[in-house]
Protein backbone atom coordinates (compact mmCIF):
# COMPACT_ATOMS: atom_id res chain seq x y z
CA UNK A 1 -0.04 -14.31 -9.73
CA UNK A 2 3.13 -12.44 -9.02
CA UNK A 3 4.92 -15.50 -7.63
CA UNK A 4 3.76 -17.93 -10.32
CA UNK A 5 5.18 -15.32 -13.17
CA UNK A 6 8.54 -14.67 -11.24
CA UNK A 7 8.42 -18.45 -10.84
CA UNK A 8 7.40 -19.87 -13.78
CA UNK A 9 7.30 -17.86 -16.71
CA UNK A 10 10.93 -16.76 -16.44
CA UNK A 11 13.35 -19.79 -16.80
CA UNK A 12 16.28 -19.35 -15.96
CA UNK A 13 15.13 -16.50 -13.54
CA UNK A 14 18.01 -13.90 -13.58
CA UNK A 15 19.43 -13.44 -9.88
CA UNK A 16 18.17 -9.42 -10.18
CA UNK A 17 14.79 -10.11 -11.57
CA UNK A 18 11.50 -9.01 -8.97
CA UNK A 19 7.98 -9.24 -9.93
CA UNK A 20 5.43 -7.61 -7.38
CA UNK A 21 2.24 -6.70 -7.64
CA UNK A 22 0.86 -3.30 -6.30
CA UNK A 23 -2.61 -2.99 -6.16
CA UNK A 24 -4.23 0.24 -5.02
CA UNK A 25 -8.25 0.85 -4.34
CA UNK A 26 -9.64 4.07 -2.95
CA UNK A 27 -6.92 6.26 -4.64
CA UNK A 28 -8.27 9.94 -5.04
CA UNK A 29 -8.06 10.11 -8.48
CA UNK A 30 -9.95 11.20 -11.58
CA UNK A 31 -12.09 7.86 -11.60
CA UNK A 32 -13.64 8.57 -8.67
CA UNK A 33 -15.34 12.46 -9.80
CA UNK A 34 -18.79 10.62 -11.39
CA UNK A 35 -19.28 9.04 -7.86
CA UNK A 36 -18.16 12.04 -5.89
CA UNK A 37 -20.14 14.64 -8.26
CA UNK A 38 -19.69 18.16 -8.13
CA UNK A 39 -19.94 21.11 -6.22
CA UNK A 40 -20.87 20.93 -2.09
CA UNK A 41 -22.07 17.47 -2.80
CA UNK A 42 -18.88 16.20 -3.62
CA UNK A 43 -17.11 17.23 -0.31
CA UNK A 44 -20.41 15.49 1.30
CA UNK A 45 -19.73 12.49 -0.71
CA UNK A 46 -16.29 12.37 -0.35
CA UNK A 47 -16.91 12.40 3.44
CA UNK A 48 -19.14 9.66 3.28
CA UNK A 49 -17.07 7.62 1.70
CA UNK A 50 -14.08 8.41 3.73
CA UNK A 51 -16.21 7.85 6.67
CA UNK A 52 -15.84 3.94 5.90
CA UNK A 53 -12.64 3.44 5.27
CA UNK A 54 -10.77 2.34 7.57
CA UNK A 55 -7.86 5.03 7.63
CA UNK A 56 -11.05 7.60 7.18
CA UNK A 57 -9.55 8.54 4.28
CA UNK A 58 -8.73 8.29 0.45
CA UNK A 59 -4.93 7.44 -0.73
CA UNK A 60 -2.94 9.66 -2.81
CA UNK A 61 -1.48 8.66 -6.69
CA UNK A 62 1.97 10.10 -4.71
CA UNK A 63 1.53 7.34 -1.74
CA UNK A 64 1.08 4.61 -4.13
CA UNK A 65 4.39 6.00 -6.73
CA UNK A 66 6.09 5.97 -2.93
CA UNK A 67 5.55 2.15 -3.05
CA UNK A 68 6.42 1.70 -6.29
CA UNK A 69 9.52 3.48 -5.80
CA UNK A 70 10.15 1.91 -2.60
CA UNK A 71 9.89 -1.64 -4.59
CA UNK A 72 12.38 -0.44 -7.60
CA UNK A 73 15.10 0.91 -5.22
CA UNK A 74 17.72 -1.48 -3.51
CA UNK A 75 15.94 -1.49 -0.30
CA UNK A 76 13.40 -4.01 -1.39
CA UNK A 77 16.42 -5.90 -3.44
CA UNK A 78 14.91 -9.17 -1.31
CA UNK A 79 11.09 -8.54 -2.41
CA UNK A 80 9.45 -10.83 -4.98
CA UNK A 81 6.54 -12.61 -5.52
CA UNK A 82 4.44 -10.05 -3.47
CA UNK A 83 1.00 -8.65 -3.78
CA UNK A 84 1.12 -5.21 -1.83
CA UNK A 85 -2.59 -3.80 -1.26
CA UNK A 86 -2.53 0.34 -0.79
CA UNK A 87 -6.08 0.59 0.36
CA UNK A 88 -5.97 2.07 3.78
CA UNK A 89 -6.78 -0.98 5.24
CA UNK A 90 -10.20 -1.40 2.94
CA UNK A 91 -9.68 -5.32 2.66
CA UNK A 92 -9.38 -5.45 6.43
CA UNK A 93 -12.64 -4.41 6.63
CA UNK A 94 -14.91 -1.54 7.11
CA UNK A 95 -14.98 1.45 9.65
CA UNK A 96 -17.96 1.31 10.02
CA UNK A 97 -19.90 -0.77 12.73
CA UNK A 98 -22.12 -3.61 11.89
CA UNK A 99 -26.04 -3.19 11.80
CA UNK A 100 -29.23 -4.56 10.82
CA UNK A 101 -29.79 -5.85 7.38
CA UNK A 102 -32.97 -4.87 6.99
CA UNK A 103 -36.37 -3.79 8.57
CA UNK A 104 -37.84 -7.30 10.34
């Protein structure tokens, strides 16, 4: 989608014009506390979950404004049309390894 609108929507594109895409998943944020719960349970879930994740770990809100920062400064001046997944690797695949499906 990125490329299309920096390529399509905007005619005449201005030379200084970048549209990317960031798009995070297993940020530790407030979304996640009904699935985590509360209390000891919630450091057990939050294991479990970071157990499968590929980095063994959630991201941080301040490692995804460090992309977006990165991607406004002049460093990235040649960056457009990108889709930039922070997810610790989640839509590489899992950690974990595969098993059965089911009792047979």
């Amino acid at each position: 989608m990125p490329t299309h609108i920096a390529g399509d929507k905007v005619s005449p594109c201005p030379a200084d014009l970048r549209c990317n895409c960031i798009q995070p998943a297993a940020i530790l944020t407030p979304m996640w506390d009904p699935v985590l719960g509360e209390g000891p349970q919630r450091e057990a879930n939050l294991a479990r979950f970071a157990a499968s994740a590929p980095l063994h770990r959630f991201g941080t809100p301040e490692e995804v404004a460090a992309l977006a920062v990165h991607l406004a400064s002049d460093e990235s001046a040649f960056t457009t049309g990108a889709e930039f997944n922070i997810d610790g690797g989640m839509l590489a695949g899992s950690a974990e390894a595969p098993g059965p499906v089911g009792d047979s």
